[in-house]
Protein backbone atom coordinates (compact mmCIF):
# COMPACT_ATOMS: atom_id res chain seq x y z
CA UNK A 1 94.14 49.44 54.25
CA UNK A 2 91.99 47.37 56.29
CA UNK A 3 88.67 49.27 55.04
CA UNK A 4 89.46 48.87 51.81
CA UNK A 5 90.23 44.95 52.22
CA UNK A 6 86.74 45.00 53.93
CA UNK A 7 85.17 46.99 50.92
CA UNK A 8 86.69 44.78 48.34
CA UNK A 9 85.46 41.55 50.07
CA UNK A 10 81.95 42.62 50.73
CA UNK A 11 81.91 43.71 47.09
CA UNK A 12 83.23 40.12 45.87
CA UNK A 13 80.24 38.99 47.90
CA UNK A 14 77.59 41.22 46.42
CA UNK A 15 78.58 40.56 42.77
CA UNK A 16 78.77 36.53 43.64
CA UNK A 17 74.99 36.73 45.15
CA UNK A 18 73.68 38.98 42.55
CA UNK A 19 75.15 36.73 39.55
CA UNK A 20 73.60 33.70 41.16
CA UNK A 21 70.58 34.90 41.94
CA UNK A 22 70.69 36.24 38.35
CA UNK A 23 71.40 32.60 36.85
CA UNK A 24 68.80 30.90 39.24
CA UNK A 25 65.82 32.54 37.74
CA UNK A 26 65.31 35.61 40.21
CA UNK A 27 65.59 32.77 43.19
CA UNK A 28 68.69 31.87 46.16
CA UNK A 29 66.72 28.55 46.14
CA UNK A 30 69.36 26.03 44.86
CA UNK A 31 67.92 22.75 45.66
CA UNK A 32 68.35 20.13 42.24
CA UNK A 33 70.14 22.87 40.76
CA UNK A 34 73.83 22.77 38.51
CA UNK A 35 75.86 25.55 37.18
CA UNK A 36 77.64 24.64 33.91
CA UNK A 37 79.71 26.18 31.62
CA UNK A 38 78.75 26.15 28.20
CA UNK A 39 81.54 26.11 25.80
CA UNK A 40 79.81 25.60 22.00
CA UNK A 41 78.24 28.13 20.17
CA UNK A 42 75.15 25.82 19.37
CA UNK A 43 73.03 28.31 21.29
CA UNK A 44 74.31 31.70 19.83
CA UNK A 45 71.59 32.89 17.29
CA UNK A 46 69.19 35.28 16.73
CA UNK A 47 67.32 36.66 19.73
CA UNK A 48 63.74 34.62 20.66
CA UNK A 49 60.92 36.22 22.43
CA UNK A 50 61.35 33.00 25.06
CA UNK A 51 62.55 33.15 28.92
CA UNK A 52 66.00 32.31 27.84
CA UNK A 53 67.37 33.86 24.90
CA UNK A 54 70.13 32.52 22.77
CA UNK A 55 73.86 33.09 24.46
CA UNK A 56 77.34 32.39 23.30
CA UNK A 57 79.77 29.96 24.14
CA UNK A 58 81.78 30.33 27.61
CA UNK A 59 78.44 31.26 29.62
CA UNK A 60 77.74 30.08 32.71
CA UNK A 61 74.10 28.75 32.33
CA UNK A 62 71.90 27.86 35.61
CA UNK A 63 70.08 23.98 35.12
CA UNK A 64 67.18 23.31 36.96
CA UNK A 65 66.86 19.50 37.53
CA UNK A 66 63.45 18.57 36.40
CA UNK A 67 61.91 15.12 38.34
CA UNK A 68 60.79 11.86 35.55
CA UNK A 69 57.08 12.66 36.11
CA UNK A 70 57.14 16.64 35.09
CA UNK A 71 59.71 16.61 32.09
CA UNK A 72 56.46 15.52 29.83
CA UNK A 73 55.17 19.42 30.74
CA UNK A 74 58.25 21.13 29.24
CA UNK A 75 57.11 23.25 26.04
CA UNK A 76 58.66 25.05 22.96
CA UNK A 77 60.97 27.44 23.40
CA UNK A 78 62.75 26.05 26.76
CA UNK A 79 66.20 24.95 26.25
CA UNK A 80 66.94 21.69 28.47
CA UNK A 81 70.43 19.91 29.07
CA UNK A 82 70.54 16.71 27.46
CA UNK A 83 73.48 14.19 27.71
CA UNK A 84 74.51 12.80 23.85
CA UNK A 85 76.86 10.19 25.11
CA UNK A 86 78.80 11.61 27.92
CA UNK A 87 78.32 15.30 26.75
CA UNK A 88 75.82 17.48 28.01
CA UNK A 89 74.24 19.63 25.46
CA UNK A 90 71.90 22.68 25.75
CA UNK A 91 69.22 23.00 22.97
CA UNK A 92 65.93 24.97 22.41
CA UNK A 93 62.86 22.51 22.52
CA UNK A 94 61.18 22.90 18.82
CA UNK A 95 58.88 19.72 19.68
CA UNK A 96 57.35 17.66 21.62
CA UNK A 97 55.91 14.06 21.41
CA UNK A 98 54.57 11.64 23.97
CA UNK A 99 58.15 10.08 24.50
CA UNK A 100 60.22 12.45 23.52
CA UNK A 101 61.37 16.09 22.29
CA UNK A 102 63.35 17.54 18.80
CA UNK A 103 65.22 19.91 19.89
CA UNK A 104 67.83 22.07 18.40
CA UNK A 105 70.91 25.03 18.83
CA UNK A 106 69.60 28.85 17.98
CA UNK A 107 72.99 28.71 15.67
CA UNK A 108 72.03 24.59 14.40
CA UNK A 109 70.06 23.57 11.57
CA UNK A 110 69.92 19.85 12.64
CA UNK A 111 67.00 19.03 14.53
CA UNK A 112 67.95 16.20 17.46
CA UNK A 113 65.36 13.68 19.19
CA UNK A 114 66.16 13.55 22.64
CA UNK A 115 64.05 10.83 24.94
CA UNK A 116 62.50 11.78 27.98
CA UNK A 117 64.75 9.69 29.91
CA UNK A 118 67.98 11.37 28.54
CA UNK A 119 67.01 15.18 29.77
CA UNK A 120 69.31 16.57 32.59
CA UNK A 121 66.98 19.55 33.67
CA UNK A 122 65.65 22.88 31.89
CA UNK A 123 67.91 26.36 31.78
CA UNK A 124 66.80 28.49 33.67
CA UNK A 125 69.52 31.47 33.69
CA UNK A 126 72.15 32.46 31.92
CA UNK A 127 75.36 34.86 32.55
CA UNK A 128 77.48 35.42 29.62
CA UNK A 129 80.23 38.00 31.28
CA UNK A 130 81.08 35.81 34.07
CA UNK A 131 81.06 32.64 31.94
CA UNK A 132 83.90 34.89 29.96
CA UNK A 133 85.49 34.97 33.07
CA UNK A 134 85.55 31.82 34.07
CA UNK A 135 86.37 30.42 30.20
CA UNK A 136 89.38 32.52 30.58
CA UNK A 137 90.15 31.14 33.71
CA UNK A 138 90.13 27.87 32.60
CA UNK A 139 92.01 28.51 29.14
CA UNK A 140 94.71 30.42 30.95
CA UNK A 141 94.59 29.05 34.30
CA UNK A 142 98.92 29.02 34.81
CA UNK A 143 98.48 32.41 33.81
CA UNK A 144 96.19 33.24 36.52
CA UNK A 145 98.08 31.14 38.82
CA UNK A 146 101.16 33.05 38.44
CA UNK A 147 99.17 36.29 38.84
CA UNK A 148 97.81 34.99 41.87
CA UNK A 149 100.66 33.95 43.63
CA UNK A 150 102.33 37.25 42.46
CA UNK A 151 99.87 39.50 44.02
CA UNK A 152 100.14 37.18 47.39
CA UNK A 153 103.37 37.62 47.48
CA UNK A 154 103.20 41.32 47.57
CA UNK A 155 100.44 41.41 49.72
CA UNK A 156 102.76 39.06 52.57
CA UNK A 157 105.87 41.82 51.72
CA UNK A 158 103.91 44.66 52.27
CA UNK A 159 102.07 43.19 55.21
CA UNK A 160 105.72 42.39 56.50
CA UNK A 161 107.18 45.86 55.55
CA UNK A 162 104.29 47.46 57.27
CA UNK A 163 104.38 45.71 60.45
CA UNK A 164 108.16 46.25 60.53
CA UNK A 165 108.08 50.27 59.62
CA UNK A 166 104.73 50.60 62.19
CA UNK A 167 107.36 48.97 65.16
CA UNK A 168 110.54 51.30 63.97
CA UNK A 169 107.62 54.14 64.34
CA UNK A 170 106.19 53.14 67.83
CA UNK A 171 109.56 52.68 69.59
């Protein structure tokens, strides 16, 4: 059993790396980097020709924190993170003026004026299976609480049974 433990842990590890290296734009470089959840369907709409296509709600979506002095060069088609009071929102840049950008969801039809001071960073990846994971994890987190503490409890009963039928079989 001990292989397969071993197996199933460096496994967990391979997915976790790939999906983040995925999200991060190709890159393992997470300095001013956030991963956020993205629960609204303002970005689910027809497929662009840009770096990040349009994704549905509960994906996990890679920000890149962009400094004061660079978010003037962002351009058309990038979607940046934006806080609209204390929300942050993720919209496709369909503007851009000396001040500020209009902005908008793939699945919107209002257009949005966001001020250079307001944007969080630009995405830079997205990852719509695990974000379904994780949206169902949060939605039914009791439920996957219980599961958990299920399957630990059968792992410490067999671990227990085992040790006690490998001592019966030594003596």
């Amino acid at each position: 059993m001990k292989p397969l433990l071993l197996i199933a842990i460096v496994a967990i590890i391979a997915v976790s790396l790939v999906v983040i290296y995925d999200l991060n734009g190709h890159s393992l470089d997470f300095k001013d980097r956030q991963v956020v959840l993205v629960v609204s369907d303002s970005m689910d709409g027809d497929e662009h020709d840009f770096a990040i296509g349009s994704f549905p709600a509960n994906t996990l979506v890679m920000i890149e924190h962009v400094p004061e002095n660079e978010i003037r060069f962002l351009r058309v088609g990038q979607v940046i993170s934006y806080y609209d009071d204390s929300i942050l929102v993720h919209h496709r840049i369909t503007q851009v003026n000396d001040d500020s950008f209009y902005v908008k969801g793939d699945n919107g039809h209002s257009v949005d004026k966001v001020m250079f001071g307001d944007v969080n960073g630009v995405v830079v990846g997205t990852n719509s299976w695990m974000g379904s994971i994780l949206g169902w994890l949060s939605s039914n987190f009791f439920l996957f609480l219980a599961i958990m503490f299920i399957l630990c409890c059968a792992i410490i009963l067999r671990c227990t049974l085992g040790s006690k039928s490998d001592k019966e079989a030594g003596s």
